[in-house]
C-alpha atoms as a PDB file:
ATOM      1  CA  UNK A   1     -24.393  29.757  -8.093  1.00  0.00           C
ATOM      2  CA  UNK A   2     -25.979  31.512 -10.887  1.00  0.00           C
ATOM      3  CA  UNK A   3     -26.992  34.935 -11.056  1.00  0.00           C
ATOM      4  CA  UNK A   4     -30.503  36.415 -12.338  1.00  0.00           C
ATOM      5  CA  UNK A   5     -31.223  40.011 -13.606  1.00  0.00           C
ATOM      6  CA  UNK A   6     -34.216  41.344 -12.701  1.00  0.00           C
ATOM      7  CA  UNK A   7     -36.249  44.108 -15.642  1.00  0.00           C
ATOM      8  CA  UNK A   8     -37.600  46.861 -14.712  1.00  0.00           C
ATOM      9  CA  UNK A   9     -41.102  44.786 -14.819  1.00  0.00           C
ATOM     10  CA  UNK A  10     -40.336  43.007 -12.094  1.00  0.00           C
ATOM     11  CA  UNK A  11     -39.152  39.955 -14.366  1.00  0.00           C
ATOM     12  CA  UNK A  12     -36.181  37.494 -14.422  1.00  0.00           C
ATOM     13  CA  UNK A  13     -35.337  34.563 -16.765  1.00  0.00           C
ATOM     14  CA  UNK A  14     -34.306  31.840 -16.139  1.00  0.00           C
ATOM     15  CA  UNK A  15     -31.602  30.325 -18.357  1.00  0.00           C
ATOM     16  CA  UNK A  16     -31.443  27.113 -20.203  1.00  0.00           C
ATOM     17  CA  UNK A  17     -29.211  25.240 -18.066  1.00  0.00           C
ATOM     18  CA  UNK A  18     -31.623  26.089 -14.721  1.00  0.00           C
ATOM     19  CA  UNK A  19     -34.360  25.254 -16.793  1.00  0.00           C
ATOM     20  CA  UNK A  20     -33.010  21.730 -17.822  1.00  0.00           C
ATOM     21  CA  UNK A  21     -31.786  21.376 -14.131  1.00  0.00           C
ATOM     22  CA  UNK A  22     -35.680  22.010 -12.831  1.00  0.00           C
ATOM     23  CA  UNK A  23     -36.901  19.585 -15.659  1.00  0.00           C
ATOM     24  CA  UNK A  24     -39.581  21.940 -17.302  1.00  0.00           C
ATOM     25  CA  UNK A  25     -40.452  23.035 -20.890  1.00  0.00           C
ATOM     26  CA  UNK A  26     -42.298  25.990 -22.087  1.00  0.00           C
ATOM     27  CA  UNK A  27     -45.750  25.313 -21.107  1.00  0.00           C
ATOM     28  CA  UNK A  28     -44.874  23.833 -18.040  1.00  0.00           C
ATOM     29  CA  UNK A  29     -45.180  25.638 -14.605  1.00  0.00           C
ATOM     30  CA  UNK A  30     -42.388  25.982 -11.530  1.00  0.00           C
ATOM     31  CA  UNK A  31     -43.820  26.356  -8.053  1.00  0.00           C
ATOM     32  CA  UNK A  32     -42.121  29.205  -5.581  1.00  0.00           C
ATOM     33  CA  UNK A  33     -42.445  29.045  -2.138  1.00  0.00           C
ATOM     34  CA  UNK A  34     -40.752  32.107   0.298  1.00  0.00           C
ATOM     35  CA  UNK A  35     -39.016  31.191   2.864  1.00  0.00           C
ATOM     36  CA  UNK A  36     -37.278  32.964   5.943  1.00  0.00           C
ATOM     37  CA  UNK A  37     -34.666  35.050   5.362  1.00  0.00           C
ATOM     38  CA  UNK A  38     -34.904  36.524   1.833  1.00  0.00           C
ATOM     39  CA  UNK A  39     -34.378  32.572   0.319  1.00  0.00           C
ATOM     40  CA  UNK A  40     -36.757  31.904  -2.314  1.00  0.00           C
ATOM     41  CA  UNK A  41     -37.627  28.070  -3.429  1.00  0.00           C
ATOM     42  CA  UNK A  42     -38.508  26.727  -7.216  1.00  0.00           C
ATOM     43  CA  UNK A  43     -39.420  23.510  -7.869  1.00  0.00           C
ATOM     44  CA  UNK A  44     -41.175  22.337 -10.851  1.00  0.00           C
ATOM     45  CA  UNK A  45     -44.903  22.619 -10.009  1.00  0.00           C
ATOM     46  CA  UNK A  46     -46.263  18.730  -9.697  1.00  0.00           C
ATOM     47  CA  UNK A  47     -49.076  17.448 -11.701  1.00  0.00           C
ATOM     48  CA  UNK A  48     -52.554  18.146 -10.723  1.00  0.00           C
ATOM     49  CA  UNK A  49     -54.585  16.114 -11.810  1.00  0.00           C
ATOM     50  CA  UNK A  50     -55.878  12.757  -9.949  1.00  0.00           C
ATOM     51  CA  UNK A  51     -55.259   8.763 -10.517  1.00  0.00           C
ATOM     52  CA  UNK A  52     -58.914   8.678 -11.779  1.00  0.00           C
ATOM     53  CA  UNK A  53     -58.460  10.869 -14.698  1.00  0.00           C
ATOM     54  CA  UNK A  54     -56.700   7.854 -16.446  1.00  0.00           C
ATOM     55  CA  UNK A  55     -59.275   5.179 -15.626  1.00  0.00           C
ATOM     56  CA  UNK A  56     -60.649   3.800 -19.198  1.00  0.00           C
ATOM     57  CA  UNK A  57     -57.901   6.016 -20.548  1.00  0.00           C
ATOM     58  CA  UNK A  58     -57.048   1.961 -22.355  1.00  0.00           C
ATOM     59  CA  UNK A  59     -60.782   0.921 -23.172  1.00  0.00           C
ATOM     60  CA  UNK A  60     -61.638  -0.688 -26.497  1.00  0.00           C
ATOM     61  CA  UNK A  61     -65.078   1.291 -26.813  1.00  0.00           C
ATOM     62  CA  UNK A  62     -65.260  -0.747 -30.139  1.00  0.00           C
ATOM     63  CA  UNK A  63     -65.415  -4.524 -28.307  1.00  0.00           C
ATOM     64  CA  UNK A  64     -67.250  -5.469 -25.629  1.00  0.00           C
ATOM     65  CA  UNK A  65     -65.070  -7.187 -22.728  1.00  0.00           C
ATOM     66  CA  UNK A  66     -64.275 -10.617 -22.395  1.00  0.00           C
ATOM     67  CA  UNK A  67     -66.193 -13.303 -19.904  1.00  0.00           C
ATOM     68  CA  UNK A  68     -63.843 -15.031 -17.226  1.00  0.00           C
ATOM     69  CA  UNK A  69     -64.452 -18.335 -19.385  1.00  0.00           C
ATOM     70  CA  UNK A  70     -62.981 -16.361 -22.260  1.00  0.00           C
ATOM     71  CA  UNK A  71     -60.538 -15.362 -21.007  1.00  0.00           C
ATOM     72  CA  UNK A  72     -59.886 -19.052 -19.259  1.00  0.00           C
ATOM     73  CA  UNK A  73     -59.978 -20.304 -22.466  1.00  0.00           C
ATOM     74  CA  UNK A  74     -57.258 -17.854 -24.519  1.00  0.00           C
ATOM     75  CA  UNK A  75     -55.527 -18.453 -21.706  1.00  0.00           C
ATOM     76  CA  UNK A  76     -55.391 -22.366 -21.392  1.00  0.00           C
ATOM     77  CA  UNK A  77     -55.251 -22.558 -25.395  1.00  0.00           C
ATOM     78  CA  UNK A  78     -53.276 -19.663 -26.866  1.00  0.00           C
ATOM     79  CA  UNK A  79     -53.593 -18.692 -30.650  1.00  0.00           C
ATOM     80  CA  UNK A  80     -51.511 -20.502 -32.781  1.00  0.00           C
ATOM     81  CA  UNK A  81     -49.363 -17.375 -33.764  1.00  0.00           C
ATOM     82  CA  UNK A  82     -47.955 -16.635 -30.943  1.00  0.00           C
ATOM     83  CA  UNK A  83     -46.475 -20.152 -30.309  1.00  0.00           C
ATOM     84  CA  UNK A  84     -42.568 -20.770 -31.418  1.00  0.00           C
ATOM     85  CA  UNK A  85     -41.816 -23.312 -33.438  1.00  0.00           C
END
């Protein structure tokens, strides 16, 4: 179990190995949560955002998108390259 001093400001810090343990960087935030009898929980605080925030995160905003019979067709006849001789 490690130990944690605490500063006069109310502060403690946490050292390398806890910090590797918890998976976090500088930057990155840890969650606390209280819990009965003077235990305190950390966890590394989860990502916020939402599934959508990635949509078109891929999009080529320089082509437009293929038909399905383009895609049929690079499909049934693939470039030339990419077949091994």
């Amino acid at each position: 179990m490690s130990t944690l001093s605490v500063t006069s400001e109310g502060q403690i810090t946490l050292s390398n190995e806890l910090l590797k343990h918890l998976g976090v960087r500088a930057g990155n935030e840890i969650a606390v949560r209280m819990l009965p009898g003077g235990v305190v929980e950390m966890r590394a605080a989860g990502q916020t955002g939402q599934i959508s925030d990635v949509f078109g995160l891929f999009k080529n905003k320089t082509r437009r998108a293929l038909s399905i019979d383009e895609i049929n067709n690079v499909a049934v006849t693939p470039d030339q390259g990419f077949r091994k001789k």
